[in-house]
PDB file of N, CA and C in Angstrom:
ATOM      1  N   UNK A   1       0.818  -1.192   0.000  1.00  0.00           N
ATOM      2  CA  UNK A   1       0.000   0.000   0.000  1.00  0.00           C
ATOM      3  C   UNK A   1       0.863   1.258   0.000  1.00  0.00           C
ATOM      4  N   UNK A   2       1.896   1.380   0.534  1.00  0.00           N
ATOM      5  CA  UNK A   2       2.731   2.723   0.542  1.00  0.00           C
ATOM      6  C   UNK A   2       3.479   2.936  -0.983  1.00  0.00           C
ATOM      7  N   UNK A   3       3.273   1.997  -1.532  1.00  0.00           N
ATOM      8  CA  UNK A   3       4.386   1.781  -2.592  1.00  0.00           C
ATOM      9  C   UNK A   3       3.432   2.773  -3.588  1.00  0.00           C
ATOM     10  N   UNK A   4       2.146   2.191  -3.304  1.00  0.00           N
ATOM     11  CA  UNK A   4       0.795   2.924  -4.168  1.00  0.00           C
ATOM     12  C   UNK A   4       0.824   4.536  -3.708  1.00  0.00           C
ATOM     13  N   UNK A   5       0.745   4.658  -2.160  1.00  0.00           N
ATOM     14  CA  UNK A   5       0.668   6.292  -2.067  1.00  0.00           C
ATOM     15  C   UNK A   5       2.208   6.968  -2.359  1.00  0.00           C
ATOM     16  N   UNK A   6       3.336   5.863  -2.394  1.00  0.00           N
ATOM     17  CA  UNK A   6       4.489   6.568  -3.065  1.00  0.00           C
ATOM     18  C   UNK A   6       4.160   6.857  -4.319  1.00  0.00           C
ATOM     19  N   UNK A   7       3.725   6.279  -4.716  1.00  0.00           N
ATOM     20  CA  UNK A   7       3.812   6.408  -6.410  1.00  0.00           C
ATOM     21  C   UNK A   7       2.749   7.522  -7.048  1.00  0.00           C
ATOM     22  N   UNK A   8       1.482   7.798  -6.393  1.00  0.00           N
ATOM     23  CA  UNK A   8       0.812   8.943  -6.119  1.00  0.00           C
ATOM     24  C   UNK A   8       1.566   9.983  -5.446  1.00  0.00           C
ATOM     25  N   UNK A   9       1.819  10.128  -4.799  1.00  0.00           N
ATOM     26  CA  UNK A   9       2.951  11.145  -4.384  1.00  0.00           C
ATOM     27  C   UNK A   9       3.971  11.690  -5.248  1.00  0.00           C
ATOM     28  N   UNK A  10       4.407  10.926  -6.145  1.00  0.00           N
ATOM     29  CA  UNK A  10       5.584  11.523  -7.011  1.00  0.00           C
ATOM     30  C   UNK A  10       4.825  11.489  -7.983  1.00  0.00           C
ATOM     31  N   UNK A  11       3.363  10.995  -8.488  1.00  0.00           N
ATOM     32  CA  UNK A  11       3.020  11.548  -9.810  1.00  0.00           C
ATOM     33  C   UNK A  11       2.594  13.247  -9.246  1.00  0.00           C
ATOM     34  N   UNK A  12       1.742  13.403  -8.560  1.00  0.00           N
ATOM     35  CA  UNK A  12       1.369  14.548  -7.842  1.00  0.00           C
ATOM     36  C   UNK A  12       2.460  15.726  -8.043  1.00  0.00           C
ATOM     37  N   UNK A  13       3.572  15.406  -7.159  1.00  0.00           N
ATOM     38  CA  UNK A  13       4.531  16.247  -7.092  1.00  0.00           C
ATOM     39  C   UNK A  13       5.141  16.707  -9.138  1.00  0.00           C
ATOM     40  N   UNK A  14       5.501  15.549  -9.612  1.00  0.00           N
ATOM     41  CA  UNK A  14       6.046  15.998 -11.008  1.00  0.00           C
ATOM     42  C   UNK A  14       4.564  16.841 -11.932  1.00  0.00           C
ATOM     43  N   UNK A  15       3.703  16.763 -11.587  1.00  0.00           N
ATOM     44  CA  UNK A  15       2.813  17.419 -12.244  1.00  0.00           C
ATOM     45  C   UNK A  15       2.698  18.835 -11.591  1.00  0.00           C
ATOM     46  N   UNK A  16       3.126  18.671 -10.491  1.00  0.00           N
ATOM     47  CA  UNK A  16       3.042  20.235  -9.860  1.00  0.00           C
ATOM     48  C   UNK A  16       4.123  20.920 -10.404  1.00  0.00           C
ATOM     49  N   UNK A  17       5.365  20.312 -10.959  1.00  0.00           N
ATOM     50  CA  UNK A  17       6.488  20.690 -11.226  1.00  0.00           C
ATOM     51  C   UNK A  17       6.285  20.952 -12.907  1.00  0.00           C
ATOM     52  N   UNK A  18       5.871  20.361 -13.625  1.00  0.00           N
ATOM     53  CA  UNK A  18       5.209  20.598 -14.886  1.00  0.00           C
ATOM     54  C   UNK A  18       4.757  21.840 -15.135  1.00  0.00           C
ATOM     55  N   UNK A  19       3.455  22.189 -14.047  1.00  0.00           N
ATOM     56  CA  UNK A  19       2.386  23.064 -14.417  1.00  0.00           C
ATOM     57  C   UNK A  19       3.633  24.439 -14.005  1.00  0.00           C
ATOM     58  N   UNK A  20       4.225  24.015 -12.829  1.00  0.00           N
ATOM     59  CA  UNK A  20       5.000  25.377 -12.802  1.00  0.00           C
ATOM     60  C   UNK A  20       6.295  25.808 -13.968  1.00  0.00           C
ATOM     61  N   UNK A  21       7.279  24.853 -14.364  1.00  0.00           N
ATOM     62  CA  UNK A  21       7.642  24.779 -15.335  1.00  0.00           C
ATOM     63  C   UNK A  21       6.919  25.689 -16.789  1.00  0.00           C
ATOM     64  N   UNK A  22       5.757  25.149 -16.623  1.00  0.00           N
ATOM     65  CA  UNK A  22       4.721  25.745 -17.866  1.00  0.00           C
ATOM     66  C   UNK A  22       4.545  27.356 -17.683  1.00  0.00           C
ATOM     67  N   UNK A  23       4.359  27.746 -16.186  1.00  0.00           N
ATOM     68  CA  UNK A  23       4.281  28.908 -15.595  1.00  0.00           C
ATOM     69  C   UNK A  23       5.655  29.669 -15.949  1.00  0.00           C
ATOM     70  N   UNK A  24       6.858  29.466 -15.920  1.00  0.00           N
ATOM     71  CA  UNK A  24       7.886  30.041 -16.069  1.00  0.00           C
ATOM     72  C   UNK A  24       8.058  30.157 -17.474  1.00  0.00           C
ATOM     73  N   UNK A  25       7.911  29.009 -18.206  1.00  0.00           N
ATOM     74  CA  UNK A  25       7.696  29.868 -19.525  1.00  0.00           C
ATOM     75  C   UNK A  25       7.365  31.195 -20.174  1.00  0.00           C
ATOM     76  N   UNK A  26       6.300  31.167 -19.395  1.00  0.00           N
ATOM     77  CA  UNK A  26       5.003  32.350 -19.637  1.00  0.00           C
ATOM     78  C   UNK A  26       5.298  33.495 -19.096  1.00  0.00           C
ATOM     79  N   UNK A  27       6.212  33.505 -17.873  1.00  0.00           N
ATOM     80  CA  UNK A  27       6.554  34.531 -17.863  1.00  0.00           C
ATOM     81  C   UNK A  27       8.208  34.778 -17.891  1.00  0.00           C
ATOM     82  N   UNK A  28       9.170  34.167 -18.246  1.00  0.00           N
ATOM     83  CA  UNK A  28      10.176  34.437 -18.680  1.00  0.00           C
ATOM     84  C   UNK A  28       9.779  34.920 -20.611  1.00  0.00           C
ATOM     85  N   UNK A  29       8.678  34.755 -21.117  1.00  0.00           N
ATOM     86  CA  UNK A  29       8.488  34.993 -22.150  1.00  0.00           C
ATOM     87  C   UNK A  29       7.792  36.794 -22.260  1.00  0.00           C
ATOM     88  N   UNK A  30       7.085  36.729 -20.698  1.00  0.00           N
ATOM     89  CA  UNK A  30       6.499  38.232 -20.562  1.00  0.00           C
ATOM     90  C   UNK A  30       7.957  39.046 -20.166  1.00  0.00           C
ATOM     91  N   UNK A  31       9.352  38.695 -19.714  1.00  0.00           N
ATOM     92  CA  UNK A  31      10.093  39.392 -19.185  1.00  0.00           C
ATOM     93  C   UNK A  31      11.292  39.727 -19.940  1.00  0.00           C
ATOM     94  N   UNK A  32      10.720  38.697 -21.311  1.00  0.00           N
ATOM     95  CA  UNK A  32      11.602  39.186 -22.416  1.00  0.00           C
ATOM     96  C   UNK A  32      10.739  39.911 -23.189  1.00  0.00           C
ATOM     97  N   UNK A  33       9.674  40.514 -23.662  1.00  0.00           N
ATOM     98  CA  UNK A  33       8.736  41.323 -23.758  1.00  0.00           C
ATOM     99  C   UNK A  33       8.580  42.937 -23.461  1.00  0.00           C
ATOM    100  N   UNK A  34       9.186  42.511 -22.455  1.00  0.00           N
ATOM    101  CA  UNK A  34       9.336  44.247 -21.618  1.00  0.00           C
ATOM    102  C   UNK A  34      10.844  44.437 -21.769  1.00  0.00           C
ATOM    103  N   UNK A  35      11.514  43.233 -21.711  1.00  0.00           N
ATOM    104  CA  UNK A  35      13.123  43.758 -22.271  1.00  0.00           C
ATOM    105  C   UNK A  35      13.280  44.475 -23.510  1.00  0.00           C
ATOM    106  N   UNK A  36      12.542  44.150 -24.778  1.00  0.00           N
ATOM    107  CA  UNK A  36      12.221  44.533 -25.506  1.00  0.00           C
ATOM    108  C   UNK A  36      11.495  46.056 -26.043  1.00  0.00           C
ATOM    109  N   UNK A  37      10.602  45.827 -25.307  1.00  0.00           N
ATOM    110  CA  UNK A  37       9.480  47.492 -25.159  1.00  0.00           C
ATOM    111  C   UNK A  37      10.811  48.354 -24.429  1.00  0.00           C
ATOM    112  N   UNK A  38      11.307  48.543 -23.393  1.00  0.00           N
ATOM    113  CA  UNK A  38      12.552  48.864 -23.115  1.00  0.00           C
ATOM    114  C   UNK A  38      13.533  49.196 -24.454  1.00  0.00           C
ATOM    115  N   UNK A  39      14.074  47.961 -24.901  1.00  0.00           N
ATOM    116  CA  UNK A  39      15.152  48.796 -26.075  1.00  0.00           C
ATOM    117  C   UNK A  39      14.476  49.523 -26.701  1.00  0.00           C
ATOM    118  N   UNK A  40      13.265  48.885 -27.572  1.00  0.00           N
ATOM    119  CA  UNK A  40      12.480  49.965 -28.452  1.00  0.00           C
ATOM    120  C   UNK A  40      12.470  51.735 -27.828  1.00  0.00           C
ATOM    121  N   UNK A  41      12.323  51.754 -26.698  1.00  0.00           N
ATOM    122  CA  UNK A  41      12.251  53.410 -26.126  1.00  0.00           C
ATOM    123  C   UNK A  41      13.515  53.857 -25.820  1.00  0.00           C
ATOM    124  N   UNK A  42      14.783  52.998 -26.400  1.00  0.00           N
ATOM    125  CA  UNK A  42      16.312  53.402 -26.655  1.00  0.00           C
ATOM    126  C   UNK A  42      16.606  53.129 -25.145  1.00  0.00           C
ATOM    127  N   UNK A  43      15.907  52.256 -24.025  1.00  0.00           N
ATOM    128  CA  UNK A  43      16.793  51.937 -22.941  1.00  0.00           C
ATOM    129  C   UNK A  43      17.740  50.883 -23.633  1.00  0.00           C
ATOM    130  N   UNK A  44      19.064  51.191 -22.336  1.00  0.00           N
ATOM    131  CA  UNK A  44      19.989  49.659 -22.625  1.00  0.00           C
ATOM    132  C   UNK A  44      19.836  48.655 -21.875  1.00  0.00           C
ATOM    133  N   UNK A  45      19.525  47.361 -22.627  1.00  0.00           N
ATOM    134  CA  UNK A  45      19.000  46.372 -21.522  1.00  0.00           C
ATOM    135  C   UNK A  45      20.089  45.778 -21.528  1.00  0.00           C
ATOM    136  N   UNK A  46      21.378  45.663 -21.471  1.00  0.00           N
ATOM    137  CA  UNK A  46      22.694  45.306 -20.574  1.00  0.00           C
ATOM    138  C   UNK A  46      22.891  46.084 -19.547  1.00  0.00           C
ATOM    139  N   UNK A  47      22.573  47.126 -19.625  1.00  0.00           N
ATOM    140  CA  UNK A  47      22.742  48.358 -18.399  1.00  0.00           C
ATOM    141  C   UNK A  47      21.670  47.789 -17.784  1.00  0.00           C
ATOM    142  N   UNK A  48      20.496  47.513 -17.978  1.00  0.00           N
ATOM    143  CA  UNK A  48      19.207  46.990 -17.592  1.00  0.00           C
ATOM    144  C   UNK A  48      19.346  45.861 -16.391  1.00  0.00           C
ATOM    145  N   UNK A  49      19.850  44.696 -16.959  1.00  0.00           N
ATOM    146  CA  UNK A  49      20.105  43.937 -16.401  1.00  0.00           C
ATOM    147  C   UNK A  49      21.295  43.724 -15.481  1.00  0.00           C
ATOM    148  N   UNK A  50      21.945  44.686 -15.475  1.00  0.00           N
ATOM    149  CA  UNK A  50      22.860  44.527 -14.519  1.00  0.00           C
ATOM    150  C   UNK A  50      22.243  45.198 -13.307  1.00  0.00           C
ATOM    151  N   UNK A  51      21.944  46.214 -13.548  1.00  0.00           N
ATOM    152  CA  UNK A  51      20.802  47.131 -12.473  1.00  0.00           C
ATOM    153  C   UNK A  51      20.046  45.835 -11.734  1.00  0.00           C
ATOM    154  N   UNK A  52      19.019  45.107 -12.400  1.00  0.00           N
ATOM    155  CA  UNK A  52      18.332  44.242 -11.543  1.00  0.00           C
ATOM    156  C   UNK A  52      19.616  43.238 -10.862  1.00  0.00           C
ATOM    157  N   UNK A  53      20.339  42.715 -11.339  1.00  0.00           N
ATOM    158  CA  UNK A  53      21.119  41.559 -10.288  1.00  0.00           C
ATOM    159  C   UNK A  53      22.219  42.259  -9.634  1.00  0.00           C
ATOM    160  N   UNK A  54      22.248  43.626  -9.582  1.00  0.00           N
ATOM    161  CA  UNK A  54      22.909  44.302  -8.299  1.00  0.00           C
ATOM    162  C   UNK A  54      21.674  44.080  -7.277  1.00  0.00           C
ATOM    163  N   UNK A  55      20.303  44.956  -7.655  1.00  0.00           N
ATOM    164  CA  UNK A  55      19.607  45.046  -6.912  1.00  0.00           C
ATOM    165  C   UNK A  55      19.009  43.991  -5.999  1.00  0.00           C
ATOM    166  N   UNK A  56      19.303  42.694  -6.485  1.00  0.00           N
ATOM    167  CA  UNK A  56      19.152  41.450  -5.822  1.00  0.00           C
ATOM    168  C   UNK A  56      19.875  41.179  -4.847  1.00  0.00           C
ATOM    169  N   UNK A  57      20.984  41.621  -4.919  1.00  0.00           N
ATOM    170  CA  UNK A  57      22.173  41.545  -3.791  1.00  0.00           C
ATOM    171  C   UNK A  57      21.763  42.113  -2.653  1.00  0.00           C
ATOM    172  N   UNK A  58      21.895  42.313  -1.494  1.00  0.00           N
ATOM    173  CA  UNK A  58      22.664  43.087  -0.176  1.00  0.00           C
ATOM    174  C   UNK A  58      23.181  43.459  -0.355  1.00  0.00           C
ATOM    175  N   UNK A  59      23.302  45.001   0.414  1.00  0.00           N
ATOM    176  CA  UNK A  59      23.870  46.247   0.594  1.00  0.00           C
ATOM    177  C   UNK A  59      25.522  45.900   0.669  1.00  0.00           C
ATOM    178  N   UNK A  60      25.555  45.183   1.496  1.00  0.00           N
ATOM    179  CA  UNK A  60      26.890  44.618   2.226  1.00  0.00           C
ATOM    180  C   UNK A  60      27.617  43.737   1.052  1.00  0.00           C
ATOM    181  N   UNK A  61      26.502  43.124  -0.352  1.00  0.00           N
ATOM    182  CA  UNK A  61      27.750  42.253  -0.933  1.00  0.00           C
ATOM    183  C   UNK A  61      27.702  42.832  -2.103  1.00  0.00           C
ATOM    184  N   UNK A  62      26.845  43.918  -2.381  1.00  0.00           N
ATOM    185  CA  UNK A  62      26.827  44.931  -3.549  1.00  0.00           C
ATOM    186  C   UNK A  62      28.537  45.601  -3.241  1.00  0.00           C
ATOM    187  N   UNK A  63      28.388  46.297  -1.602  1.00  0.00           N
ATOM    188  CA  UNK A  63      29.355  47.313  -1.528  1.00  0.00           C
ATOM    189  C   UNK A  63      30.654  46.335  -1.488  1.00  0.00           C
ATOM    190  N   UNK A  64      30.786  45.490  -1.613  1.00  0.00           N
ATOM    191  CA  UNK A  64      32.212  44.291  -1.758  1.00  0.00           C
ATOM    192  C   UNK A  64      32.194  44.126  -3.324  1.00  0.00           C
ATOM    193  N   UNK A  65      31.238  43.817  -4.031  1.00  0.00           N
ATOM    194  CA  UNK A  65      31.529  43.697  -5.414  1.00  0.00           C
ATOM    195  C   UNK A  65      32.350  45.215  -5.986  1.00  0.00           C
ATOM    196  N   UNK A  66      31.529  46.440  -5.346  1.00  0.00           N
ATOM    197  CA  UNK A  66      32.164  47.542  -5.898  1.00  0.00           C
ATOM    198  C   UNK A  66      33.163  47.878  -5.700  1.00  0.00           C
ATOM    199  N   UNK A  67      33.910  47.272  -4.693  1.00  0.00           N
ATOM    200  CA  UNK A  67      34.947  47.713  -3.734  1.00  0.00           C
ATOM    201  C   UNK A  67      36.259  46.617  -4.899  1.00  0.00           C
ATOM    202  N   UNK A  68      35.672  45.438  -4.911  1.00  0.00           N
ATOM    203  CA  UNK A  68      36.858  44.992  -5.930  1.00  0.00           C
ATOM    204  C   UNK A  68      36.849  45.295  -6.901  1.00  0.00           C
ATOM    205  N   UNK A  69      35.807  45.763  -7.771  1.00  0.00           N
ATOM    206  CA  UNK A  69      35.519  46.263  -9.098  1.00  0.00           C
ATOM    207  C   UNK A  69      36.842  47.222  -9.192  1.00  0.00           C
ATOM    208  N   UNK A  70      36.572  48.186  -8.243  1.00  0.00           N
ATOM    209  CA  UNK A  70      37.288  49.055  -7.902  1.00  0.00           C
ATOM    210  C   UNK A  70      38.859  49.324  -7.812  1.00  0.00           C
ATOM    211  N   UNK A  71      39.517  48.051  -6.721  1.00  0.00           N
ATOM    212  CA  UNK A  71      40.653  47.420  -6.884  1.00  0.00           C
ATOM    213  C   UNK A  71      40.943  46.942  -7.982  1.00  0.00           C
ATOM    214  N   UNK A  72      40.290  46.777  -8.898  1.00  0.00           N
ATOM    215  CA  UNK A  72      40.769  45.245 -10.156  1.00  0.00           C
ATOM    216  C   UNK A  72      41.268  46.346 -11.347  1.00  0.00           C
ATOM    217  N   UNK A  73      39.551  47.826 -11.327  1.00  0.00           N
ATOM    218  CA  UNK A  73      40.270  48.404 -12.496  1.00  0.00           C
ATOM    219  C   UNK A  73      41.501  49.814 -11.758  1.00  0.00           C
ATOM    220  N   UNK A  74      41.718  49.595 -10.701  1.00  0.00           N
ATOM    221  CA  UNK A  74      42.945  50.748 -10.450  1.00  0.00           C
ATOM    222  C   UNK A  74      44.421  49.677 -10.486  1.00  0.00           C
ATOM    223  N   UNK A  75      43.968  48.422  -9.722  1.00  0.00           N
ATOM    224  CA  UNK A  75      45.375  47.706 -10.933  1.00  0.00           C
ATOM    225  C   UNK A  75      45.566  47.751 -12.212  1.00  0.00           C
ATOM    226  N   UNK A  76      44.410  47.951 -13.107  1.00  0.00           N
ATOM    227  CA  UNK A  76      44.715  47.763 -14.718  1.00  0.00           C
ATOM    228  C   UNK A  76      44.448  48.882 -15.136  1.00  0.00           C
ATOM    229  N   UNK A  77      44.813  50.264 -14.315  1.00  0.00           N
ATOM    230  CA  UNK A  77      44.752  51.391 -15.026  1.00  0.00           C
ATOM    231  C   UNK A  77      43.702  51.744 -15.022  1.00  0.00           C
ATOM    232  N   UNK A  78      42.999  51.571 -15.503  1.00  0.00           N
ATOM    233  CA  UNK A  78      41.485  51.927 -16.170  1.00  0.00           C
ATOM    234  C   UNK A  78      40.486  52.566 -15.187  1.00  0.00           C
TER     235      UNK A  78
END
């Protein structure tokens, strides 16, 4: 009998994983969409996207990324 509610259990679960799967489509497809509407109005969506995965960070590991950024281009001049 467990073997049965195992096996219900992992159909359950991979279909939940499906439908969300299906969900990310849909909107990784809406988020390239607006990347788009964006360039069209002459934003830069490399500038774009770097903006959002700073903004994902902490304060504390933003200000360490900048801090070597920092170090890396005053070793190479730049």
């Amino acid at each position: 009998m467990s073997d049965t509610i195992s096996a219900e259990q992992l159909r359950l679960l991979i279909e939940r994983i499906e439908r969300l799967e299906e969900e990310k489509r849909g909107i990784t497809g809406d988020i390239k969409d607006v990347y788009a509407e964006a360039k069209s109005t002459g934003f830069d969506v490399k500038t774009m996207r770097t903006i959002i995965r700073l903004r994902r960070l902490e304060k504390h590991h933003r200000d360490e990324a900048d801090m070597l950024l920092e170090t890396y281009k005053n070793a190479l001049g730049i």
